[in-house]
C-alpha atoms as a PDB file:
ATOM      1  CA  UNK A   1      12.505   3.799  -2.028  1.00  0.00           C
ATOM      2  CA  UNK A   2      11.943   4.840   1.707  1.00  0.00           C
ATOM      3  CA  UNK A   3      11.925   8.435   0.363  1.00  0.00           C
ATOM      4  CA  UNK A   4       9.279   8.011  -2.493  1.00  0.00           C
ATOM      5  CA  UNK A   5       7.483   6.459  -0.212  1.00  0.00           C
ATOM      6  CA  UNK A   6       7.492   9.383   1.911  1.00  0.00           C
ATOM      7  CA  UNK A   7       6.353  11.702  -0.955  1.00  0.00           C
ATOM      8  CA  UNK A   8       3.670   9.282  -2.150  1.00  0.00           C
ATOM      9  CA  UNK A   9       2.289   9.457   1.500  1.00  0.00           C
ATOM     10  CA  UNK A  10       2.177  12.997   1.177  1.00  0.00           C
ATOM     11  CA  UNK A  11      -0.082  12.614  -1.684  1.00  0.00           C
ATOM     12  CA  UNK A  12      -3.073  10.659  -0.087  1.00  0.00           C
ATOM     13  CA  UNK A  13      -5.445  11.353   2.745  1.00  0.00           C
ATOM     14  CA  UNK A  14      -3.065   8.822   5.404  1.00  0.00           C
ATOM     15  CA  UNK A  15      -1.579  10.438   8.260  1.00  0.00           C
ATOM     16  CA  UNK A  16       1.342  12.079   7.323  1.00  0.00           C
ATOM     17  CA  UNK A  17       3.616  11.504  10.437  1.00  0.00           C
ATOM     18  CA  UNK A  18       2.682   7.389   9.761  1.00  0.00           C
ATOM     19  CA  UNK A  19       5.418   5.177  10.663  1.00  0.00           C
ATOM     20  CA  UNK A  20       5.817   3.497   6.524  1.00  0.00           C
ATOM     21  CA  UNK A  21       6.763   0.481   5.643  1.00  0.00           C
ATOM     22  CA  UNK A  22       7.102  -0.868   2.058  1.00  0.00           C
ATOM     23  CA  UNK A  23       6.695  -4.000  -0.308  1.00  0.00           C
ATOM     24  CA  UNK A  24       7.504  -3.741  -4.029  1.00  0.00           C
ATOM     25  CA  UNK A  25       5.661  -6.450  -5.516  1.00  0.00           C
ATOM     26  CA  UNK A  26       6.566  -5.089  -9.256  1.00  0.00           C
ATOM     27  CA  UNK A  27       8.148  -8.159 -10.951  1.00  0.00           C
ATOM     28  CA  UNK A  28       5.765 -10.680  -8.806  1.00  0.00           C
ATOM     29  CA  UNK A  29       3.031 -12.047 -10.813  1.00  0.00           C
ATOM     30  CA  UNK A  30      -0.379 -12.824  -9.697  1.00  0.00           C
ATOM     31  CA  UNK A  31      -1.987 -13.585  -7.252  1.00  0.00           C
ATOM     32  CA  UNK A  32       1.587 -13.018  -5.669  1.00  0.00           C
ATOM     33  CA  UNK A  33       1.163  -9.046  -4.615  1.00  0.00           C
ATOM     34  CA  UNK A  34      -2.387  -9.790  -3.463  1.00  0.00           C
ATOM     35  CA  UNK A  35      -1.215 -12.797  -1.347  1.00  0.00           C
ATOM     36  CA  UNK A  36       2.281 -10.324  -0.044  1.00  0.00           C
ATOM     37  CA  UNK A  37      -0.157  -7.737   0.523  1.00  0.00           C
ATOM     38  CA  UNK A  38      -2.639  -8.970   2.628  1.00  0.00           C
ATOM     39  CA  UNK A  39       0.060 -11.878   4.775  1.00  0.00           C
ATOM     40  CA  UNK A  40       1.789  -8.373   5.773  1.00  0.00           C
ATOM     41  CA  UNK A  41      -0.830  -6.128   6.875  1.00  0.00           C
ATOM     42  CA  UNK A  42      -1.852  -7.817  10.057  1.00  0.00           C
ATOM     43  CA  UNK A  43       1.357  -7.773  11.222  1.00  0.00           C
ATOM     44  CA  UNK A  44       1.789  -4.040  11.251  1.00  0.00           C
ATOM     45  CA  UNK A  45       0.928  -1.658  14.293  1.00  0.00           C
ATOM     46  CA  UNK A  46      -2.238   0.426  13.632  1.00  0.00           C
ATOM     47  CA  UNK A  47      -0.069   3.399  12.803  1.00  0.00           C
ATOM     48  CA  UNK A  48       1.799   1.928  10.264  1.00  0.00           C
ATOM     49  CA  UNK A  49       1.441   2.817   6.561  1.00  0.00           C
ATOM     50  CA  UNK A  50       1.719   0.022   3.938  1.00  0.00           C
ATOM     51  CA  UNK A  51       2.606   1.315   1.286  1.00  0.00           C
ATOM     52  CA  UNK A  52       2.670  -1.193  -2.160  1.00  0.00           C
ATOM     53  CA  UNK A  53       4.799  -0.468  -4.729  1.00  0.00           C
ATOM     54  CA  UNK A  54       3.069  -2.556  -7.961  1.00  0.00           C
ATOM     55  CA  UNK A  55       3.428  -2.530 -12.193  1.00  0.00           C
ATOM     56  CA  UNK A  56      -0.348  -1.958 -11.731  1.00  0.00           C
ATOM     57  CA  UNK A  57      -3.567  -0.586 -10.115  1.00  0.00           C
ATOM     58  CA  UNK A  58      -4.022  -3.573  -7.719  1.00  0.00           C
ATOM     59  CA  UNK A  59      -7.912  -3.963  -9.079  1.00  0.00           C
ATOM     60  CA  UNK A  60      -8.243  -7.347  -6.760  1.00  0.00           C
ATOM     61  CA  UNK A  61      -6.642  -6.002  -3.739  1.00  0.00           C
ATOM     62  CA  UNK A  62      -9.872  -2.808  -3.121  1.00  0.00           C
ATOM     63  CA  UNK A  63     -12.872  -5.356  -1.963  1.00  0.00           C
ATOM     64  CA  UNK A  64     -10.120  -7.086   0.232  1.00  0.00           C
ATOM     65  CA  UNK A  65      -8.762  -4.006   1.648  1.00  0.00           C
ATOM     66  CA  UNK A  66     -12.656  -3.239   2.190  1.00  0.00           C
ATOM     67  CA  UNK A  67     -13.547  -6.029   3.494  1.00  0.00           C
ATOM     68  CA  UNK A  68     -10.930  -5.840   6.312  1.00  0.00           C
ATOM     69  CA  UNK A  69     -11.480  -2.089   6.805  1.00  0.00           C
ATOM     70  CA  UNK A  70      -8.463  -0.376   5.472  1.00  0.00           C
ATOM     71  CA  UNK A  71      -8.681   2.836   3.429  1.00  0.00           C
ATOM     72  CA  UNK A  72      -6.272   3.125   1.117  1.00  0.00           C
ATOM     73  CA  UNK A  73      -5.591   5.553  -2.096  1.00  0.00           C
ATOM     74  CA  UNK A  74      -3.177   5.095  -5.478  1.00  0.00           C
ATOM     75  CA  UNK A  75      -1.087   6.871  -7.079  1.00  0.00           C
ATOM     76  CA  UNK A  76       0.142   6.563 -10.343  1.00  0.00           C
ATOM     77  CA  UNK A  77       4.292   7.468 -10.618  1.00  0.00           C
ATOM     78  CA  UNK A  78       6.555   7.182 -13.907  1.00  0.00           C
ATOM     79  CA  UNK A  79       7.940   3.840 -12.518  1.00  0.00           C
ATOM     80  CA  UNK A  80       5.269   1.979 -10.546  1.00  0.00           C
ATOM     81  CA  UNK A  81       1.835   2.169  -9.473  1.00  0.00           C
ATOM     82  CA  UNK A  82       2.023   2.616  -5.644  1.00  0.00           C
ATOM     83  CA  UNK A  83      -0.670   1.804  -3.416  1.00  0.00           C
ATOM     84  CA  UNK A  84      -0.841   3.517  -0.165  1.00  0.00           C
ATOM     85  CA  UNK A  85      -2.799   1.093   2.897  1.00  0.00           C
ATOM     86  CA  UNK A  86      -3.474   2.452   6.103  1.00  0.00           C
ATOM     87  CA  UNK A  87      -5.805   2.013   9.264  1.00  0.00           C
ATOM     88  CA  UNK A  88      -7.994   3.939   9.775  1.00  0.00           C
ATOM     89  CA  UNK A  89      -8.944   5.397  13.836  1.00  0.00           C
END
């Protein structure tokens, strides 16, 4: 997963040389990704890349992701929705 994640960073506007790390959230129903989501973000470095592997666009996530200043972009894959979270300098 480490390398899809890679190639899904690629694909968005985060810094490409971002230290990633990964939750996969795909078979946890709600408000379970949200709640992963957002208890693992503040304990990532700046630098870091979240990047949220989901069965869906994470609709309820945006406005908290905005709200806390991230930026963030999705991408749709054959096998899982994948949210990319970063901060932004």
């Amino acid at each position: 997963m480490q390398e899809t994640a890679r190639e899904v960073l690629g694909e968005t506007a985060a810094p490409d040389d971002a230290p990633v790390e990964t939750i996969d959230v795909r078979n946890a129903g709600p408000p379970e990704p949200l709640r992963r989501t957002l208890e693992t973000l503040p304990d990532l470095g700046d630098d870091v890349a979240l990047v949220q592997f989901n069965d869906r666009a994470p609709q309820h996530l945006y406005p908290k992701l905005d709200d806390r200043g991230y930026a963030y972009e999705t991408v749709e894959r054959t096998d899982a929705t994948v949210t990319v979270i970063w901060s932004e300098p």
